[in-house]
C-alpha atoms as a PDB file:
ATOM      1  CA  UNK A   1       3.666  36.225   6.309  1.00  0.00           C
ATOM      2  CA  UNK A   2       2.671  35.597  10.094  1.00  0.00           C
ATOM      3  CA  UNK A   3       2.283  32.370  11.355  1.00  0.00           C
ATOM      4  CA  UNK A   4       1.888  31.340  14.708  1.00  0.00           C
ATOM      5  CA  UNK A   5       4.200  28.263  16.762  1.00  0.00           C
ATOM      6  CA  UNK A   6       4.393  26.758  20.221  1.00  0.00           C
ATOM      7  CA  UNK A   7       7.934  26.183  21.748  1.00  0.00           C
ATOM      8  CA  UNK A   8       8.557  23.780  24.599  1.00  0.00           C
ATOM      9  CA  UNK A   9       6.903  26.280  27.013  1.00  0.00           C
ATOM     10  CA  UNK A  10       3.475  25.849  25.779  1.00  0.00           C
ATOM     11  CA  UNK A  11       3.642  29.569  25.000  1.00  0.00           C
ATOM     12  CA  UNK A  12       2.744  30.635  21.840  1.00  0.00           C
ATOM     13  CA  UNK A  13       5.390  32.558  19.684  1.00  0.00           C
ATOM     14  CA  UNK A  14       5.352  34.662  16.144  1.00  0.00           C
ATOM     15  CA  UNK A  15       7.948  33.586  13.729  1.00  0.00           C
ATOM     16  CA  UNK A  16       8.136  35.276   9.974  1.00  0.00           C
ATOM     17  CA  UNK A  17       8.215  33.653   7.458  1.00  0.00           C
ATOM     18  CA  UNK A  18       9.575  34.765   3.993  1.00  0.00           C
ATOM     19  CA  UNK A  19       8.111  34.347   0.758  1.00  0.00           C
ATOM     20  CA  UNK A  20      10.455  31.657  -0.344  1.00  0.00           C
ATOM     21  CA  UNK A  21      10.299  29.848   2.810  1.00  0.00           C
ATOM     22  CA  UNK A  22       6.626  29.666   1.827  1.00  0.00           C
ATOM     23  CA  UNK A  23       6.382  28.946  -1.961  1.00  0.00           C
ATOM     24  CA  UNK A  24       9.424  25.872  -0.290  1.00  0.00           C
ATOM     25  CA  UNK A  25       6.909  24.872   2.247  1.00  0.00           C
ATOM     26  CA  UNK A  26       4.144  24.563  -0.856  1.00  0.00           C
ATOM     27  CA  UNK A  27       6.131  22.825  -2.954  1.00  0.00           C
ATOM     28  CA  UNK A  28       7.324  20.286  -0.317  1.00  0.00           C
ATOM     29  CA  UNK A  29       3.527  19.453   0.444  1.00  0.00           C
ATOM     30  CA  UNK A  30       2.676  19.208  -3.109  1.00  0.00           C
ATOM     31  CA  UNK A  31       5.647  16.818  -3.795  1.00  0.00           C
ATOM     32  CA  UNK A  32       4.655  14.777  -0.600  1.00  0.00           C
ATOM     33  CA  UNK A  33       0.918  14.479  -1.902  1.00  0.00           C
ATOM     34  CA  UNK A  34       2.443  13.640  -4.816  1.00  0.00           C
ATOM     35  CA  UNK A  35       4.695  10.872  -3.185  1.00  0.00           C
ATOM     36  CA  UNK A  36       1.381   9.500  -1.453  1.00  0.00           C
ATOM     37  CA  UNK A  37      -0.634   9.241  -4.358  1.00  0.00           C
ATOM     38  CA  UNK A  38       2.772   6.994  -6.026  1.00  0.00           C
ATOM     39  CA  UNK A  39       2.580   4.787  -3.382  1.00  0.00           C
ATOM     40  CA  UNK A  40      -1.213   4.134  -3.406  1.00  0.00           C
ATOM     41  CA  UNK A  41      -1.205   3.316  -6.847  1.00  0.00           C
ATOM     42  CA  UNK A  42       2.000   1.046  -6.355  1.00  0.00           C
ATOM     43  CA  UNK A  43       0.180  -0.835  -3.672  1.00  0.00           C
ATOM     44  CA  UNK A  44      -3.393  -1.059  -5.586  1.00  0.00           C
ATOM     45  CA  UNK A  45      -0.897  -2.918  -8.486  1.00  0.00           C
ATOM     46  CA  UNK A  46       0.676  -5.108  -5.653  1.00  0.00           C
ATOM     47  CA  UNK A  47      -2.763  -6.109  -4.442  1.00  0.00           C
ATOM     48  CA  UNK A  48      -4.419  -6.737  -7.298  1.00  0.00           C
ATOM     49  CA  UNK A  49      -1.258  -8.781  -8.508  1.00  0.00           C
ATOM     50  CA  UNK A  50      -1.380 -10.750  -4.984  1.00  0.00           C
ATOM     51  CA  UNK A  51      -5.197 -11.108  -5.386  1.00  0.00           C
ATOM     52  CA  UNK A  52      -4.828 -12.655  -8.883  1.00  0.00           C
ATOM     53  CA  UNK A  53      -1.778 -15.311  -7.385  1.00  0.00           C
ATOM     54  CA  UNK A  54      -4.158 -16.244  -4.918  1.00  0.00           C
ATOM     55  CA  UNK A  55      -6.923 -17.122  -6.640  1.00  0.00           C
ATOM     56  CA  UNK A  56      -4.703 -18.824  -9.579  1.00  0.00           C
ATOM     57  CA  UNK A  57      -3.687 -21.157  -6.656  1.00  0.00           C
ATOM     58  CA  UNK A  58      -6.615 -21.793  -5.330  1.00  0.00           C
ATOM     59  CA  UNK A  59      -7.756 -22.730  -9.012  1.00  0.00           C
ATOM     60  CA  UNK A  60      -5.220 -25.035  -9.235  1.00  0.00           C
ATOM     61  CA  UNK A  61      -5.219 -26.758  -6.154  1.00  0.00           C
ATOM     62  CA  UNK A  62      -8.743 -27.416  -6.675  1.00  0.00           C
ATOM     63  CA  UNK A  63      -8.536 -28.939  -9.753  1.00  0.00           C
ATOM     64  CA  UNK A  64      -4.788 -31.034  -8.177  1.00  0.00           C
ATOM     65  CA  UNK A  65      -7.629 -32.306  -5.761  1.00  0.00           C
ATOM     66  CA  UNK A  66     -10.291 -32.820  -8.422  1.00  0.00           C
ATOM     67  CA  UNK A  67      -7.902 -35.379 -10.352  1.00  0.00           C
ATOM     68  CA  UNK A  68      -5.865 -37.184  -7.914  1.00  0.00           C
ATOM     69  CA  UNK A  69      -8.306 -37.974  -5.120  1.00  0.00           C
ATOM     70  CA  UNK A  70     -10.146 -40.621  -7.688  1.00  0.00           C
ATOM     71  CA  UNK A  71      -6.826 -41.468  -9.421  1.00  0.00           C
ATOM     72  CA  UNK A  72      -5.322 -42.106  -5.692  1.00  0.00           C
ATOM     73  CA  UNK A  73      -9.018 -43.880  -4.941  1.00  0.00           C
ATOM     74  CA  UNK A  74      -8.599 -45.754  -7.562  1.00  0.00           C
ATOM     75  CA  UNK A  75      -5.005 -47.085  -6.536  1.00  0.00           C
ATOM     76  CA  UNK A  76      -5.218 -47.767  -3.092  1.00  0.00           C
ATOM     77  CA  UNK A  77      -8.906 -49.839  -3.772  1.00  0.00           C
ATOM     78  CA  UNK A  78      -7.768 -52.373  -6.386  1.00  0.00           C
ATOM     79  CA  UNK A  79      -4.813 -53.518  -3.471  1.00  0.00           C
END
């Protein structure tokens, strides 16, 4: 197999490459499309997870807020 480079002279040169080196190449791709598609699912868990922690504080900050501000009303009026 042929394939075609470019050095640092901007001129292009053939190198051969053997079938190992190929089939090596392949694999390496496959295993780094591999790698990718591991880290997008680890970060679609971590989002969802972060997603989920935000709106289970929100939810209870809300309802912090819904309780004390008439409790708290409720105190500082009868001084």
């Amino acid at each position: 197999m042929t394939t075609l480079f470019w050095d640092s002279s901007n001129k292009p040169r053939i190198a051969f490459i053997s079938s190992s080196d190929a089939t090596n190449l392949i694999a390496k791709i496959f295993e780094s499309l591999l790698m990718i598609v591991v880290i997008l699912t680890e970060f679609s868990k971590l989002t969802l997870r972060t997603t989920i922690g935000f709106v289970v504080m929100g939810f209870v900050g809300f309802f912090m807020k819904l309780i004390f501000i008439p409790i708290n009303n409720i105190i500082i009026g009868s001084v």
